[in-house]
Protein backbone atom coordinates (compact mmCIF):
# COMPACT_ATOMS: atom_id res chain seq x y z
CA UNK A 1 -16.32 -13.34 -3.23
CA UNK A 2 -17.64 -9.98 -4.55
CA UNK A 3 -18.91 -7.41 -1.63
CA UNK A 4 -21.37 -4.87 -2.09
CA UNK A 5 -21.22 -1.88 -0.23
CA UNK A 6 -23.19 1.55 -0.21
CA UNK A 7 -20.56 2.39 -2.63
CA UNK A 8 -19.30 0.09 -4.90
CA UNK A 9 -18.30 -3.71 -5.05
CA UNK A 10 -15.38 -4.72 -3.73
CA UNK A 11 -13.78 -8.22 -5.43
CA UNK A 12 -10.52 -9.68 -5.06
CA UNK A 13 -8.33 -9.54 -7.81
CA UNK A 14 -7.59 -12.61 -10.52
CA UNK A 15 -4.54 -12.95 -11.83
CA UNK A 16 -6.30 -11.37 -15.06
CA UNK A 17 -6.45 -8.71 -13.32
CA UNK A 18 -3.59 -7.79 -12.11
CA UNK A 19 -3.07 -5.18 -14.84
CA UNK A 20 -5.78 -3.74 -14.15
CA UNK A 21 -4.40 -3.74 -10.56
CA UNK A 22 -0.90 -2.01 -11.62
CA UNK A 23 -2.72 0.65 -13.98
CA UNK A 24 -5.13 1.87 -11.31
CA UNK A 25 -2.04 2.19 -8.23
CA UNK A 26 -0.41 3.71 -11.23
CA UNK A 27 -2.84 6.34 -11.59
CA UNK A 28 -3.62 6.86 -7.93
CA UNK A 29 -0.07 7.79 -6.69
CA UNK A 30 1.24 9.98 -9.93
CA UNK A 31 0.96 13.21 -7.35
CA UNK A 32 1.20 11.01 -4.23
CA UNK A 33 3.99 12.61 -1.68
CA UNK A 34 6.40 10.15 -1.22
CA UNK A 35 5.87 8.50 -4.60
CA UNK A 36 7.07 11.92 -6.34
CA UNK A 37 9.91 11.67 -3.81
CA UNK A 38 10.66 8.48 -5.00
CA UNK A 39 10.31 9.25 -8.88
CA UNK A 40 10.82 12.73 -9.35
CA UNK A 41 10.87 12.31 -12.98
CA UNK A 42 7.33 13.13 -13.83
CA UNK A 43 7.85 11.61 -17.50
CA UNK A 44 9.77 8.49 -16.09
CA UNK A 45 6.97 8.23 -12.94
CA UNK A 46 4.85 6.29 -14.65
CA UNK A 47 7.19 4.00 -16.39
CA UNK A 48 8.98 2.98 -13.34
CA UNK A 49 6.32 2.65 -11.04
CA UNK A 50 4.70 -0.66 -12.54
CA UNK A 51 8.08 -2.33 -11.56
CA UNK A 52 7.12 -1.34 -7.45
CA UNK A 53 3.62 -3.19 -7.38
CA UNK A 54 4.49 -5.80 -9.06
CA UNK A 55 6.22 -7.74 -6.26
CA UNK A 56 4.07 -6.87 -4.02
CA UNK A 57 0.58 -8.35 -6.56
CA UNK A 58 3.07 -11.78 -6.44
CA UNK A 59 3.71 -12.03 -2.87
CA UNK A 60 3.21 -15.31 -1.46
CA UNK A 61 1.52 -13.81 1.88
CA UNK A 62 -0.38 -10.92 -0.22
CA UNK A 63 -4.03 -10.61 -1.95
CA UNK A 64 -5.22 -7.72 -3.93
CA UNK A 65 -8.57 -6.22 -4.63
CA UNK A 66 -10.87 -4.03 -6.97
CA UNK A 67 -13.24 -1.45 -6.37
CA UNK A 68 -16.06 -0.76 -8.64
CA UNK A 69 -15.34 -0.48 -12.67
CA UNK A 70 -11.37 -0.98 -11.71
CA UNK A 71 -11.54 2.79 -10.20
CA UNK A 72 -9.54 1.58 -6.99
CA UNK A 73 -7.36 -1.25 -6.14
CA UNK A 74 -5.36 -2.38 -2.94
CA UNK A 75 -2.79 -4.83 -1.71
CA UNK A 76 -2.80 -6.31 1.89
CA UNK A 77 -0.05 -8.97 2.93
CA UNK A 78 -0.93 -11.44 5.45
CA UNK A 79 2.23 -11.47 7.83
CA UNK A 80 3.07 -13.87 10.46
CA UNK A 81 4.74 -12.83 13.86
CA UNK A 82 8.40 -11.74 13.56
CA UNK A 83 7.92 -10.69 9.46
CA UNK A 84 8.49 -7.27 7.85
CA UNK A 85 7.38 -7.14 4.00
CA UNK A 86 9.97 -4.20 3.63
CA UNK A 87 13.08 -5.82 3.23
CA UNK A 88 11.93 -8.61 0.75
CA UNK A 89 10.49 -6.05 -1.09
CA UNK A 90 13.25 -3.68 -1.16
CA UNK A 91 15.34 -6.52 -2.34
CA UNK A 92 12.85 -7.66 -5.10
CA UNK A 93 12.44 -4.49 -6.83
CA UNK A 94 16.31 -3.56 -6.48
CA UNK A 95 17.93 -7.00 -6.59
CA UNK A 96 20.26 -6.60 -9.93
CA UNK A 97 22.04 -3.21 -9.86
CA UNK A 98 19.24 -0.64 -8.67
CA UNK A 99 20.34 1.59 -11.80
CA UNK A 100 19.07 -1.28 -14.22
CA UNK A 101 15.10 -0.44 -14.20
CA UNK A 102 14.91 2.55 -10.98
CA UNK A 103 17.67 4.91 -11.69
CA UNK A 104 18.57 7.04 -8.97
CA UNK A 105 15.09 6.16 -7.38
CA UNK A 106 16.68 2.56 -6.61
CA UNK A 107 18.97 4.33 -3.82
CA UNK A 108 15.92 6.27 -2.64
CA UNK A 109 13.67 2.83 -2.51
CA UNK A 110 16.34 0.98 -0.79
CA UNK A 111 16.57 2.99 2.02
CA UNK A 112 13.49 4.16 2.59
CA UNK A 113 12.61 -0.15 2.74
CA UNK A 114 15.08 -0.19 5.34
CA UNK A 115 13.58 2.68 7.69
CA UNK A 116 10.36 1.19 7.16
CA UNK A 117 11.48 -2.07 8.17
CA UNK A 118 13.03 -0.97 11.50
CA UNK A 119 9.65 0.12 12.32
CA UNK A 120 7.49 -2.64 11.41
CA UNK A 121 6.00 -4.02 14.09
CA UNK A 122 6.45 -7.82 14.56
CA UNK A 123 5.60 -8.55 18.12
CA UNK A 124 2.10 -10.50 16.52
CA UNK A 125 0.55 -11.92 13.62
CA UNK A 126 -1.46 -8.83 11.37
CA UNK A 127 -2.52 -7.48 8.05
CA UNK A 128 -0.54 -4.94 5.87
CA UNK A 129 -2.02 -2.71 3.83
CA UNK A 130 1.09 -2.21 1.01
CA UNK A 131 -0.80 0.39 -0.91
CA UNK A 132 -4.22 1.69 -1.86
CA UNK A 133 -5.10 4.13 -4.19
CA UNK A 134 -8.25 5.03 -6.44
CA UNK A 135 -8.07 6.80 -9.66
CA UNK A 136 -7.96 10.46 -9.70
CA UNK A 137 -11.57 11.32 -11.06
CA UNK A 138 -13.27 9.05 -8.45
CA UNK A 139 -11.23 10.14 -5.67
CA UNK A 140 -13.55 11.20 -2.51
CA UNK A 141 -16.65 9.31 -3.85
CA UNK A 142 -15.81 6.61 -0.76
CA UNK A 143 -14.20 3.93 -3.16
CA UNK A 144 -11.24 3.65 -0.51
CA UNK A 145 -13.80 3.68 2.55
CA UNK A 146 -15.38 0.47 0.51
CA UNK A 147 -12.30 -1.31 0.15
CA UNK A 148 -11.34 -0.66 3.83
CA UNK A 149 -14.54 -1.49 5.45
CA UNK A 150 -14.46 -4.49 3.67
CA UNK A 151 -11.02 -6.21 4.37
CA UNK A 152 -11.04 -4.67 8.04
CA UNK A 153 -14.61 -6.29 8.48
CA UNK A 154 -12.70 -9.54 7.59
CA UNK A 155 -9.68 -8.64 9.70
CA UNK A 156 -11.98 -8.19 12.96
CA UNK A 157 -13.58 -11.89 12.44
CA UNK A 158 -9.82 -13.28 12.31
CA UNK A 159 -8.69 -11.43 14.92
CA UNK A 160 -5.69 -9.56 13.21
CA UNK A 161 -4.34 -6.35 13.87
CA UNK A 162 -3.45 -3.93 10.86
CA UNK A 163 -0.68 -1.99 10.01
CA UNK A 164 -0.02 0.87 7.45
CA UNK A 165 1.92 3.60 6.38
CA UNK A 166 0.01 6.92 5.78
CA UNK A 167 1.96 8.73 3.03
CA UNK A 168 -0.20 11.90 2.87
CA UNK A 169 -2.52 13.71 5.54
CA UNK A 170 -5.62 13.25 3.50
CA UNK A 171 -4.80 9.34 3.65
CA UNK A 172 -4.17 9.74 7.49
CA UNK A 173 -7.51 11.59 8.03
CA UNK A 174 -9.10 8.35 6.24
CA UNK A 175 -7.66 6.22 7.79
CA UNK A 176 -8.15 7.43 11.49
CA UNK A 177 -11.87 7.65 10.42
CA UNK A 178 -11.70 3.84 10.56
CA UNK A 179 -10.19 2.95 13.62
CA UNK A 180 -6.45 3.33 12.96
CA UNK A 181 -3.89 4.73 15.34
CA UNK A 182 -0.60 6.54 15.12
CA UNK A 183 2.19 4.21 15.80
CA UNK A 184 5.38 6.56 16.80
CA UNK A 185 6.47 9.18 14.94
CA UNK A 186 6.30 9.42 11.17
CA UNK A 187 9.16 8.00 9.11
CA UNK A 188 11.39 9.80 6.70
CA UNK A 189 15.17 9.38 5.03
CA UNK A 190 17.03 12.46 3.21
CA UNK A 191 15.06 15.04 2.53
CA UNK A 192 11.65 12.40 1.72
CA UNK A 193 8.47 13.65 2.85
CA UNK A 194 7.03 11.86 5.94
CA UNK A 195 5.29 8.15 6.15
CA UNK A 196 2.78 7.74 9.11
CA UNK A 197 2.94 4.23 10.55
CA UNK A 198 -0.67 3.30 11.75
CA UNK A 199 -2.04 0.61 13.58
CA UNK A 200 -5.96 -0.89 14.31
CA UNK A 201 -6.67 -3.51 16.74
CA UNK A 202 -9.47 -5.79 15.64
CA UNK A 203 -12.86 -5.22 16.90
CA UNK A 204 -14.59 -7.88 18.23
């Protein structure tokens, strides 16, 4: 179902589109925080960071979705009581010998998975926003707004909770604007710059 907003459409993603999808997360997070932590490479940045989203655009609990002309794109996992997505995913993108496709960066993914994980919350069912990102000359024109107002709208008629990870303090200001809470104090391994987990209870 496509979603029109004051902004843009919102649609869910085909798996034609998932491309599309990888390009546009691609784009978003080439000065993003912790994804320069991560990568620190700038030439290699945008190599290896296809190989993240991936997993996440084939997870059995996860859906993603498109903003207007394929400006913005997110991925929310669906995750039953007593499941973290951090650990699976950690595995996924590291499961051969880290080195093979992430370098150095498959140390730095593996561990920050794991301090991510031990924060997860898994006392109830809820909705995890992986990542969303829109592309850098349509940043601030409300394409992220759109894609959260929609999914959260459909998040308060199920009745689930939400959970994120802020990795910046523009994303945290956006996403407090919509309902979201600090959960704890930020999280952070090495030298990394800090990830805000956030939480929303659904309206109702």
């Amino acid at each position: 179902m496509t979603v029109d907003t004051p902004y843009a459409s919102v649609r869910p993603a085909a798996d034609a589109d998932y491309r599309a999808v990888v390009d546009v997360l691609t784009e978003a997070f080439m000065d993003d925080p912790v994804v320069c932590w991560l990568f620190p490479d700038t030439g290699e940045r945008g190599r290896l960071q296809p190989h993240f989203y991936r997993p996440l655009l084939t997870h059995p609990a996860g859906k993603a979705y498109l903003v207007g002309h394929r400006e913005g794109a997110s991925i929310w996992l669906t995750l039953a009581a007593g499941r973290t997505p951090h650990e699976d995913h950690a595995a996924e993108t590291t499961a051969a010998d880290p080195t093979t496709i992430f370098g150095e960066s498959g140390t730095r993914l593996s561990a920050l998975g794991q301090a991510l994980a031990g924060r997860h919350p898994v006392h109830e069912p809820h909705l995890y926003l992986s990542c969303m990102g829109v592309v850098g000359g349509r940043q601030g024109a409300g394409l992220g707004s759109a894609m959260l107002r929609h999914r959260l709208a459909q998040a308060d008629a199920d009745g689930l909770a939400v959970h994120l990870e802020a990795s910046s303090s523009r994303s945290r200001a956006l996403y407090l604007r919509h309902g979201f809470e600090d959960l704890g104090e930020p999280v952070h391994v090495a030298d990394s710059p800090p990830l805000q987990p956030m939480w929303r209870q659904p309206r109702r």
